[in-house]
N, C-alpha and C. Protein backbone atom coordinates (compact mmCIF):
# COMPACT_ATOMS: atom_id res chain seq x y z
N UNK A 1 0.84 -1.17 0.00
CA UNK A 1 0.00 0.00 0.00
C UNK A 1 0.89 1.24 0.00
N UNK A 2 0.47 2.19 -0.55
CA UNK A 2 1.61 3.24 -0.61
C UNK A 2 0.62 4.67 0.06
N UNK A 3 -0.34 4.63 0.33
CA UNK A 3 -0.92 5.27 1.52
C UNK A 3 -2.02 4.84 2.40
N UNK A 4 -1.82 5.60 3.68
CA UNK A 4 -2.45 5.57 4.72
C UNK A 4 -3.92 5.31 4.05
N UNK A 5 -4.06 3.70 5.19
CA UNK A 5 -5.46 3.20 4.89
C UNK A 5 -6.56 4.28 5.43
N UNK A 6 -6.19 4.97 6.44
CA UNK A 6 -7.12 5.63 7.33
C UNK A 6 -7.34 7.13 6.54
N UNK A 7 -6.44 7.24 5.91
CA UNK A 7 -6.47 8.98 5.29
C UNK A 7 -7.41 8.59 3.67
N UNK A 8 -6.96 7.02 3.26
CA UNK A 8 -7.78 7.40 1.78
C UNK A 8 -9.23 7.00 1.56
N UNK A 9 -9.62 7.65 0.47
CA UNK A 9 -10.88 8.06 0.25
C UNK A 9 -11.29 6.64 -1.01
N UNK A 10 -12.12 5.96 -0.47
CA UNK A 10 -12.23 4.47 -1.02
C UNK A 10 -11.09 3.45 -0.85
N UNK A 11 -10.81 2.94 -2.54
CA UNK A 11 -9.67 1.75 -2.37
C UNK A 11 -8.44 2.69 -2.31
N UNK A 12 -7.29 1.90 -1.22
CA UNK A 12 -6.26 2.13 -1.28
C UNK A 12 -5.23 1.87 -2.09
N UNK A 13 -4.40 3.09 -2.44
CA UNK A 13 -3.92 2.65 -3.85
C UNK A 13 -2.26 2.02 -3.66
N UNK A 14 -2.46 1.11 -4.58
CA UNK A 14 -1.16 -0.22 -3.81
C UNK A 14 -0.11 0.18 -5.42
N UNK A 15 1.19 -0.06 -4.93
CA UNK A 15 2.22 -0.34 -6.11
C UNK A 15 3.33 -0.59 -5.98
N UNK A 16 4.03 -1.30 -7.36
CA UNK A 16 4.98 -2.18 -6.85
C UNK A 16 6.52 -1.15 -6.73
N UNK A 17 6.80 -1.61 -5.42
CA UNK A 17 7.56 -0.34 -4.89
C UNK A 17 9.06 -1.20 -5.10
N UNK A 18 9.60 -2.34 -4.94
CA UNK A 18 10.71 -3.22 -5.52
C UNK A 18 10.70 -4.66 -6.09
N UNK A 19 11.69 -4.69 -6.79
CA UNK A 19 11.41 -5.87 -7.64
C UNK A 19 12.79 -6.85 -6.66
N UNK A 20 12.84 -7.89 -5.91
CA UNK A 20 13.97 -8.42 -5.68
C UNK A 20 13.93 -10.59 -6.22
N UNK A 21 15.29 -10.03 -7.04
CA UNK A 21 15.70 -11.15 -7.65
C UNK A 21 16.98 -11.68 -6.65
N UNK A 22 17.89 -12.77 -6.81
CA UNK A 22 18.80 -12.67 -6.13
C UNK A 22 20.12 -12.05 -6.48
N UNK A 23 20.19 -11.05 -7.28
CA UNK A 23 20.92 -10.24 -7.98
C UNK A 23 20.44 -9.03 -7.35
N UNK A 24 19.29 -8.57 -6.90
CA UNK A 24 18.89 -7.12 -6.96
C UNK A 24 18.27 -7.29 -5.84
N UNK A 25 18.76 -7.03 -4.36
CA UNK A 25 17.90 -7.10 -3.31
C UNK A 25 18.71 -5.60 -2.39
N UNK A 26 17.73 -5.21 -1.55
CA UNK A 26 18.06 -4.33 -0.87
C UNK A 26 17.42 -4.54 0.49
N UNK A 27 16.76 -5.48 0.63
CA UNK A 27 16.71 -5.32 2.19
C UNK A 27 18.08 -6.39 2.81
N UNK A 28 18.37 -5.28 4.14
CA UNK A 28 19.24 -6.34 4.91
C UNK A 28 18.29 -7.51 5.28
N UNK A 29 17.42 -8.10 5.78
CA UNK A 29 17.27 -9.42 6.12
C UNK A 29 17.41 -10.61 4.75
N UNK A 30 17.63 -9.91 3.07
CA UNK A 30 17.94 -10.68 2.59
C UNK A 30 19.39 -10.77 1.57
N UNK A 31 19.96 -9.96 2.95
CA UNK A 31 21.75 -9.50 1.67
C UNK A 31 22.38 -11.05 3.01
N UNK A 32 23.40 -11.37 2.25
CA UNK A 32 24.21 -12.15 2.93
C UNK A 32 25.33 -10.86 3.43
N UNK A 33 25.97 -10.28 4.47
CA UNK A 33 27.05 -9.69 4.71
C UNK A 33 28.50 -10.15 4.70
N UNK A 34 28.57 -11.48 4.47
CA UNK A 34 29.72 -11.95 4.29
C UNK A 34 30.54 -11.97 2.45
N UNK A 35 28.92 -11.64 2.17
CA UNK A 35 29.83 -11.11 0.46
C UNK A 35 29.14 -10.46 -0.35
N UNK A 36 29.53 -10.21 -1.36
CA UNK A 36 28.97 -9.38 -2.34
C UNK A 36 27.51 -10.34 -3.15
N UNK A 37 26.51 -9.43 -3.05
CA UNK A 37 25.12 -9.48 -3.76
C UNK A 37 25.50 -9.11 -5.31
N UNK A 38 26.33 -9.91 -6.13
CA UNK A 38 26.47 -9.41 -7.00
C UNK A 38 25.50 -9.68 -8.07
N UNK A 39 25.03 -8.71 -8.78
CA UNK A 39 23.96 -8.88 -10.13
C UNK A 39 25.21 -8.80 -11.78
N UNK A 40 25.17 -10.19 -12.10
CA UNK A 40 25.87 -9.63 -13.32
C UNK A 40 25.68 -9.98 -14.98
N UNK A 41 26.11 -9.71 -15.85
CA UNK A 41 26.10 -9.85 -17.34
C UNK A 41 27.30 -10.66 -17.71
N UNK A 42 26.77 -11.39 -18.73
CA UNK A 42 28.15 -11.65 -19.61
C UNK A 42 28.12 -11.90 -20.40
N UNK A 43 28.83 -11.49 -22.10
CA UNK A 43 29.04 -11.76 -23.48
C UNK A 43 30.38 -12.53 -23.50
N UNK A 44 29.78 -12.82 -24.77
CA UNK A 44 31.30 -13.86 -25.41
C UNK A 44 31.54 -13.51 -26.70
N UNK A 45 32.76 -13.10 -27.18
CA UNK A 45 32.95 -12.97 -28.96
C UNK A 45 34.10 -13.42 -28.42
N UNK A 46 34.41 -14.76 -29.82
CA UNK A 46 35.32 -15.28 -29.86
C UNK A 46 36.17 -15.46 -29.06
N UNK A 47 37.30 -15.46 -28.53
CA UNK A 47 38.21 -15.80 -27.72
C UNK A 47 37.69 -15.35 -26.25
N UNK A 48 37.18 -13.87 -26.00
CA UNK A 48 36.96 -13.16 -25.00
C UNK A 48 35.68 -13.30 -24.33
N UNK A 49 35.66 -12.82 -23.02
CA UNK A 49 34.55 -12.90 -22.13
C UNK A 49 34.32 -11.74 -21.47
N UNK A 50 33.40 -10.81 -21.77
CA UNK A 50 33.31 -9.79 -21.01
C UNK A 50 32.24 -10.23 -19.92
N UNK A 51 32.17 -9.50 -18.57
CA UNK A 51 31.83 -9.69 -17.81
C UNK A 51 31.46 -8.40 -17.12
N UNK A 52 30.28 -7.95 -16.34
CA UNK A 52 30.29 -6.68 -15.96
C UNK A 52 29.44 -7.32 -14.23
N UNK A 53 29.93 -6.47 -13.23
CA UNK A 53 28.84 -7.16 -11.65
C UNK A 53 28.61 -6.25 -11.15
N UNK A 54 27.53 -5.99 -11.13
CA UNK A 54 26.95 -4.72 -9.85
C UNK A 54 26.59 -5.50 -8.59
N UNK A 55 26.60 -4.77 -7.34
CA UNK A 55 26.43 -5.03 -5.87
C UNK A 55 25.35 -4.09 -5.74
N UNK A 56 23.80 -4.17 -5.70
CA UNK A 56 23.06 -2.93 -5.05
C UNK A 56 22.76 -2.34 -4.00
N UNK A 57 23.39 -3.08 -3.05
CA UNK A 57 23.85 -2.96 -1.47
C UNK A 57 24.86 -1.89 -1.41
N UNK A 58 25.49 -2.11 -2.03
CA UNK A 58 27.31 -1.45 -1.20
C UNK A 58 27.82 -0.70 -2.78
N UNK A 59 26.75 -0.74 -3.59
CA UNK A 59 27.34 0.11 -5.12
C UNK A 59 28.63 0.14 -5.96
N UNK A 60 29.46 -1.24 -5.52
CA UNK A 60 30.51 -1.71 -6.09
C UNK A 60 30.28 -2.24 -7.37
N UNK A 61 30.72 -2.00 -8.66
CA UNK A 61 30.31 -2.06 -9.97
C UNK A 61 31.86 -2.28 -10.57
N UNK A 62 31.98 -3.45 -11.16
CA UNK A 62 32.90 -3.79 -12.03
C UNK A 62 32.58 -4.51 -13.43
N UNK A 63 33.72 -4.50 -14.27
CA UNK A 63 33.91 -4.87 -15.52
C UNK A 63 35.06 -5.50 -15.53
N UNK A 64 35.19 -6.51 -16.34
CA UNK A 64 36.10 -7.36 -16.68
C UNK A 64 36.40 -8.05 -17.62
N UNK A 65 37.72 -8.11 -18.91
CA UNK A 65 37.38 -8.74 -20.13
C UNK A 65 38.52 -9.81 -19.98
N UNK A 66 38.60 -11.27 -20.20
CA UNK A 66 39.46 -12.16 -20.07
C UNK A 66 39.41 -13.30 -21.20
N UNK A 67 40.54 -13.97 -21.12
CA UNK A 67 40.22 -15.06 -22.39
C UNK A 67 38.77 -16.47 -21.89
N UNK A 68 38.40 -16.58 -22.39
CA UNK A 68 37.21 -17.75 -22.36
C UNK A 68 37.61 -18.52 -21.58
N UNK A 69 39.03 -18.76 -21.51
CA UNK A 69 39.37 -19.97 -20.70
C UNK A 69 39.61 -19.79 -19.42
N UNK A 70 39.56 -18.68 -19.43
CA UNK A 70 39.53 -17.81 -17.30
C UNK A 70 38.36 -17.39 -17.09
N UNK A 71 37.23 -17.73 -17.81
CA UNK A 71 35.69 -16.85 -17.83
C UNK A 71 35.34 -18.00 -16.56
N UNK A 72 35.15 -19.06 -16.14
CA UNK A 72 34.65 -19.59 -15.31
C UNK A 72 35.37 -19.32 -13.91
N UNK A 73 36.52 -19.15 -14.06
CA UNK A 73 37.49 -19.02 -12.78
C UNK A 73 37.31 -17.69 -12.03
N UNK A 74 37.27 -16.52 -12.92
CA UNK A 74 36.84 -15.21 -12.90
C UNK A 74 35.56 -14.69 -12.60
N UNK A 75 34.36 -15.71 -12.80
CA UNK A 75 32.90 -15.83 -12.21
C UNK A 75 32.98 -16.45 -10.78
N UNK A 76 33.83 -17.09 -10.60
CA UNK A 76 33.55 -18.26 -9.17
C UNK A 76 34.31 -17.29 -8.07
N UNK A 77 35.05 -16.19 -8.68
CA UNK A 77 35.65 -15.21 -7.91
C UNK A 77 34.71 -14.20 -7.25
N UNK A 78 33.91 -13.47 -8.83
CA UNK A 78 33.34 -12.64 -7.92
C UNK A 78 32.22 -13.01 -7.84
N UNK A 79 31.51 -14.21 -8.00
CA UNK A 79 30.39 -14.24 -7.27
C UNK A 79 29.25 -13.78 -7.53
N UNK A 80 28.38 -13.63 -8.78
CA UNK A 80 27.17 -13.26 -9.17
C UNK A 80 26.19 -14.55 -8.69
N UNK A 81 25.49 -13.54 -8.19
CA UNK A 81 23.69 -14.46 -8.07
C UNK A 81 23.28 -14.92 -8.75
N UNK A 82 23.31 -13.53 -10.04
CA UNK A 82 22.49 -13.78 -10.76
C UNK A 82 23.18 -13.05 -11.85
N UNK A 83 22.69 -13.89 -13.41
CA UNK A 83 23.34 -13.59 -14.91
C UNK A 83 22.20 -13.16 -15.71
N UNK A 84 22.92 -12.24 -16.22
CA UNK A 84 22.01 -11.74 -17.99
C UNK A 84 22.83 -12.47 -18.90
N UNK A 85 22.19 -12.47 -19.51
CA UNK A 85 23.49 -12.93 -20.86
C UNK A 85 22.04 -13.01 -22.07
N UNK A 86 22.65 -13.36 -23.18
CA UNK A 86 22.45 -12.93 -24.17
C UNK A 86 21.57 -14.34 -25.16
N UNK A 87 20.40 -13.97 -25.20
CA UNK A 87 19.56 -15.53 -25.90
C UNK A 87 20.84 -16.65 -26.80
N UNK A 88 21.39 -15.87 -27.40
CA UNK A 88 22.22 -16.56 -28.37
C UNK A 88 23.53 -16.75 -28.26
N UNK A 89 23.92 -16.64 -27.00
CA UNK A 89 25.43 -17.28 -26.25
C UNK A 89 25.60 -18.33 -25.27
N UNK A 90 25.97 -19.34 -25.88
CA UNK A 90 26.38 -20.44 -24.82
C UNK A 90 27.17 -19.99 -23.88
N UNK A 91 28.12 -19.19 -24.47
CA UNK A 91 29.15 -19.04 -23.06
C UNK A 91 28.47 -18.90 -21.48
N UNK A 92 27.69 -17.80 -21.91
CA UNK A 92 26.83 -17.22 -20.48
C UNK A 92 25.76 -18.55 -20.14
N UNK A 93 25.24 -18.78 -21.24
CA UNK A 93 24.38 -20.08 -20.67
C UNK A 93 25.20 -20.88 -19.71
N UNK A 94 26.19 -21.47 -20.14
CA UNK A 94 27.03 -22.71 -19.77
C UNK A 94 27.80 -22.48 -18.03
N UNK A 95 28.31 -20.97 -18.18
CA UNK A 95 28.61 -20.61 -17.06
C UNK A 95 27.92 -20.44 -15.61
N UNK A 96 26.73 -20.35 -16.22
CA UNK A 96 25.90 -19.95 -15.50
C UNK A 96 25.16 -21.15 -14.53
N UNK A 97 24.75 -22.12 -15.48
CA UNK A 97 24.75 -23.35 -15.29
C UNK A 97 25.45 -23.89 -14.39
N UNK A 98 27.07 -24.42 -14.83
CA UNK A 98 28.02 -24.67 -14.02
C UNK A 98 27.93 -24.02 -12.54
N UNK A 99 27.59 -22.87 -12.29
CA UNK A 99 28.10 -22.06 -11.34
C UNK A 99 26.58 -21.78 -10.47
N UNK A 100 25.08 -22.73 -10.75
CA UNK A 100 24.23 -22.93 -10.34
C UNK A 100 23.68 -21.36 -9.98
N UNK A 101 23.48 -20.50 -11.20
CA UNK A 101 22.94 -19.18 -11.13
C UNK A 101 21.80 -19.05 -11.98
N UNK A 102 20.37 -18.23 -11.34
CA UNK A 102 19.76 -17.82 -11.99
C UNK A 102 20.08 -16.80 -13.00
N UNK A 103 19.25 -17.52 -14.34
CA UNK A 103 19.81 -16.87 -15.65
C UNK A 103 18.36 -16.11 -15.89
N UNK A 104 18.51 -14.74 -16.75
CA UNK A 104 17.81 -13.90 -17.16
C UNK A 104 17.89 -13.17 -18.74
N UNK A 105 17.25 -13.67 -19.78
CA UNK A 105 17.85 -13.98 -21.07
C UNK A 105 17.51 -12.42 -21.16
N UNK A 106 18.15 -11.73 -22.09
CA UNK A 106 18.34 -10.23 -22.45
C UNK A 106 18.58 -10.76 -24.25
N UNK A 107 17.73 -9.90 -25.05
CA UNK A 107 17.91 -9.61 -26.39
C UNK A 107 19.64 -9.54 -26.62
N UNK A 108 20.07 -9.98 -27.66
CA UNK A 108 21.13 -9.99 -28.12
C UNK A 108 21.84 -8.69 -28.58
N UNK A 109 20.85 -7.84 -29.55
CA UNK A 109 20.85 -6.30 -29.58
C UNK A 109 21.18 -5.97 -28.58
N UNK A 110 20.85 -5.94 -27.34
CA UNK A 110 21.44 -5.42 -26.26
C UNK A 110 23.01 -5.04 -25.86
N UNK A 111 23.34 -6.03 -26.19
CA UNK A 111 25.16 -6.45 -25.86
C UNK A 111 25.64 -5.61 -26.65
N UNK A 112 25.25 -5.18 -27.79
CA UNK A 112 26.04 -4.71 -28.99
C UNK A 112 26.74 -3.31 -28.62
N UNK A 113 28.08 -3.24 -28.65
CA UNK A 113 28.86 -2.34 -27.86
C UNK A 113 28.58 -0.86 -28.02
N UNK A 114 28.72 -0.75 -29.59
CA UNK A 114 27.96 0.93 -29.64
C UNK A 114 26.83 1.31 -29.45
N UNK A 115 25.62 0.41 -28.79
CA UNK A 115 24.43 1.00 -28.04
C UNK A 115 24.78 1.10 -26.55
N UNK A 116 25.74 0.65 -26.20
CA UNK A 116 25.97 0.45 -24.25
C UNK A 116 27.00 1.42 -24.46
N UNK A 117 27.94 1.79 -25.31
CA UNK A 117 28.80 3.02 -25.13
C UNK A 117 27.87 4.29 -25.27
N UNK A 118 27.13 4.35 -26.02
CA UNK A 118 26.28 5.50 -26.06
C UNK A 118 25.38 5.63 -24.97
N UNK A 119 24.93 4.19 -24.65
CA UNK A 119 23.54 4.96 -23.23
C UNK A 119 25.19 4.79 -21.81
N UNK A 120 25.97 4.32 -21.37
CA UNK A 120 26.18 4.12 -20.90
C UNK A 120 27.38 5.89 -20.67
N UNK A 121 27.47 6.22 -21.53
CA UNK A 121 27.99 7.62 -21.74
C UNK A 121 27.40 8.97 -21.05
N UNK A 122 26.18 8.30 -21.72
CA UNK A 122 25.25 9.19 -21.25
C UNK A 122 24.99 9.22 -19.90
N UNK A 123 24.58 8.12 -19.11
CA UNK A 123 24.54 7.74 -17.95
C UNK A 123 25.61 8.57 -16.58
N UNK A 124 26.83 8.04 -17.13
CA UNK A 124 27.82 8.86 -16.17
C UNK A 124 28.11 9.80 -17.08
N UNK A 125 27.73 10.59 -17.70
CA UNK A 125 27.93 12.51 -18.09
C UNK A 125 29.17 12.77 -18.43
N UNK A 126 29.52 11.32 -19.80
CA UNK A 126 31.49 11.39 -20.26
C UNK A 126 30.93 11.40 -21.54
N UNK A 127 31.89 12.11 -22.40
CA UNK A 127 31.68 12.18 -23.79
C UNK A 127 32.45 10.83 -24.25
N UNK A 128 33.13 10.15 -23.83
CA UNK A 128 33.21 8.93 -24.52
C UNK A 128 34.10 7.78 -22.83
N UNK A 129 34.20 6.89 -23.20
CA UNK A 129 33.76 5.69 -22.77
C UNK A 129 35.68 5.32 -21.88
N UNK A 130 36.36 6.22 -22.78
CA UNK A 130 37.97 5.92 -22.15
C UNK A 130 37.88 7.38 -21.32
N UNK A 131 37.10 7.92 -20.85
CA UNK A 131 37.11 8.72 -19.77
C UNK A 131 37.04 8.03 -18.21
N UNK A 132 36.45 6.42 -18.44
CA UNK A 132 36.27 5.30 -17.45
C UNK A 132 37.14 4.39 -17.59
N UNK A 133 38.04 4.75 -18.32
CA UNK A 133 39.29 3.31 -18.38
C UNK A 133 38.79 2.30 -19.78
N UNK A 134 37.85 2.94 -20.35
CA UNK A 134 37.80 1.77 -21.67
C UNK A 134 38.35 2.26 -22.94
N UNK A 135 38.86 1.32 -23.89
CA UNK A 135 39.44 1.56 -24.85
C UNK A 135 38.59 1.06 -26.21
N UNK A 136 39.35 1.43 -27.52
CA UNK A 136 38.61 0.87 -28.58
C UNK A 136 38.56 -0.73 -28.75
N UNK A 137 39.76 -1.48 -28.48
CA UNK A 137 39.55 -2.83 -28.35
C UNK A 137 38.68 -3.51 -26.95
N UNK A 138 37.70 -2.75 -26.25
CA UNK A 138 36.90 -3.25 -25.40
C UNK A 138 35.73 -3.58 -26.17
N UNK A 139 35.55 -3.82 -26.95
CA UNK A 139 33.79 -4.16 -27.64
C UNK A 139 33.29 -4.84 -26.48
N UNK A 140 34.01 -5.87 -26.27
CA UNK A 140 33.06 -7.59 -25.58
C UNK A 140 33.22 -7.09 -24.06
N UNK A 141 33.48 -6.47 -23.60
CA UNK A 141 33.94 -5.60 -21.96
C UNK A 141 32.31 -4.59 -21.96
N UNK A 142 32.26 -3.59 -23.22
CA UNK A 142 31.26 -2.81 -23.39
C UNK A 142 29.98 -3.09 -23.28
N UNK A 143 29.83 -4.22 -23.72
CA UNK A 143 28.01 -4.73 -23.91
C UNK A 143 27.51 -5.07 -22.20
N UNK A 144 28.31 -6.05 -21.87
CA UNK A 144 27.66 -6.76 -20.41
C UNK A 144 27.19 -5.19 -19.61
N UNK A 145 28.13 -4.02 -19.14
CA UNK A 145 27.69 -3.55 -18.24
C UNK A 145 26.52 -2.46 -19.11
N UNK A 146 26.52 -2.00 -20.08
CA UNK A 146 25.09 -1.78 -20.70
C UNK A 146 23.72 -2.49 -20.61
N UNK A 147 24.02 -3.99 -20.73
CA UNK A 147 22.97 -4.56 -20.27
C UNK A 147 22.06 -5.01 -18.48
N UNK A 148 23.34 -4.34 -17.75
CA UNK A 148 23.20 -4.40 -16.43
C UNK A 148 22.45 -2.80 -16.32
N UNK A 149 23.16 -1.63 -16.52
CA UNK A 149 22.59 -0.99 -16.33
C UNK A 149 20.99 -0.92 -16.79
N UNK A 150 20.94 -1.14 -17.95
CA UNK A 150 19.62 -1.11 -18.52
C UNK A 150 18.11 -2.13 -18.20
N UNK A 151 18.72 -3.34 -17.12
CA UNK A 151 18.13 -4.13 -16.30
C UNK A 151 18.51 -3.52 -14.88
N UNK A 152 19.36 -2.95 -14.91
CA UNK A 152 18.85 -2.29 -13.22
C UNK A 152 17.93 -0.66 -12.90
N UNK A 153 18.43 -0.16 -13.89
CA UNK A 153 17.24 1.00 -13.72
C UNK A 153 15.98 1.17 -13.44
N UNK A 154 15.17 -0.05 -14.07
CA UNK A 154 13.81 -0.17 -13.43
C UNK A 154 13.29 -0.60 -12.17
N UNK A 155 14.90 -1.05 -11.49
CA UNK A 155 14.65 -1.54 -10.78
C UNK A 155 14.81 -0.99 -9.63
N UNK A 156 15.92 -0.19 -9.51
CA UNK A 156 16.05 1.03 -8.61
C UNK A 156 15.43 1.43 -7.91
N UNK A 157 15.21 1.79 -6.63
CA UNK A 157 14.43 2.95 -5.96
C UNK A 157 15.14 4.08 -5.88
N UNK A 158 14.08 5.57 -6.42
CA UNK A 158 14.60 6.65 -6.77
C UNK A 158 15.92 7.23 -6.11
N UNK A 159 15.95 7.29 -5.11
CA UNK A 159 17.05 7.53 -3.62
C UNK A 159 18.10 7.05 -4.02
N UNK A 160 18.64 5.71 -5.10
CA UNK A 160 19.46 5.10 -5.39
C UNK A 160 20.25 5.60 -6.72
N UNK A 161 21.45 5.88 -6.78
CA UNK A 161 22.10 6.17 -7.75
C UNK A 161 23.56 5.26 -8.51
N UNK A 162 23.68 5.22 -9.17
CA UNK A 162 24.72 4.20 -9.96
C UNK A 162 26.30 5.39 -9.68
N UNK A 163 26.97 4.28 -8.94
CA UNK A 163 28.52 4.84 -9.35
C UNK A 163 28.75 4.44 -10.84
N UNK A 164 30.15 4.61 -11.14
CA UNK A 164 31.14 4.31 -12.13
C UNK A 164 31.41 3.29 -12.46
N UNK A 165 31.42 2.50 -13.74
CA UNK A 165 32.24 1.24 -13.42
C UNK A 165 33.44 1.29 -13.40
N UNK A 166 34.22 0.29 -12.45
CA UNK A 166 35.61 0.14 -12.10
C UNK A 166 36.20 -0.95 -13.51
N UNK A 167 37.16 -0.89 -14.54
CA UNK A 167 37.88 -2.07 -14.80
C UNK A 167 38.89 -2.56 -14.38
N UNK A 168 38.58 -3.93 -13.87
CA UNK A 168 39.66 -4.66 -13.18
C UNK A 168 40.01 -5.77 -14.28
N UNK A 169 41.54 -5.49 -13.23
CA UNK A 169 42.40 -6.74 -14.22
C UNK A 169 42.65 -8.09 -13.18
N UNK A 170 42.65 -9.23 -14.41
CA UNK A 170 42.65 -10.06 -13.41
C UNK A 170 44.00 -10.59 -13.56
């Protein structure tokens, strides 16, 4: 209910005030404190694995691009709940799987690097994308945290704001 039963005038008007997945939770009785609530994405082109993890607890936001063959080792590190990935990539399927995470299929369009450099530009108020540590050979780094942001915004409560993403090396 989002107001006082006693003040309104007929039905009380109800709405959905958060959405919690195990990627996207904000109450403490359902964060674990011993680690990160991480919500994350991941693409695959060819050799590479981009990877992007938001925390909506503690607003720790990373990116990460590695060869395919460290993509599982590099997930079991940091620990996502929960995966987006992309209808038409095994990689993220498979990982995800392995690593017993709820999966959340996201359009493939999505990933595609020059739509997540552009909204994602926009987002933190940089005219381009190596103002955050990314370069032109990041394509497969670029898509995942576009698709995080663009699945966490709705999800947000207003009060809540997105840092930066960090790229880490592994």
């Amino acid at each position: 209910q989002v107001e006082d039963p006693k003040l309104a005038k007929g039905i009380v008007r109800r709405a959905v005030v958060e959405t919690v997945t195990p990627g996207a939770a904000f109450s403490d009785d359902l964060l674990d404190g011993s680690r990160n609530t991480f919500l994350g994405a991941v693409h695959r082109e060819g050799d590479l694995f981009g990877l992007a993890v938001a925390d909506l607890s503690t607003g720790e936001f990373r990116v990460v691009c590695v060869a395919i063959a460290d993509a599982s080792a590099t997930m079991a590190r940091l620990g996502p709940r929960e995966l987006l990935v992309s209808s038409t990539n095994d990689a993220g399927m498979e990982a995800a799987r392995v690593l017993d995470l709820l999966v959340t299929e996201r359009q493939a369009w999505e990933f595609d690097p020059a739509t997540a450099s552009r909204e994602l530009s926009e987002l933190f108020g940089v005219p381009s994308l190596e103002g955050l540590g990314f370069g032109p050979a990041d394509g497969v780094a670029i898509g995942p945290p576009g698709v995080l942001i663009r699945h966490l915004l709705p999800l947000l409560p207003a009060a809540v704001s997105l840092p930066s993403p960090t790229p880490i090396d592994t």
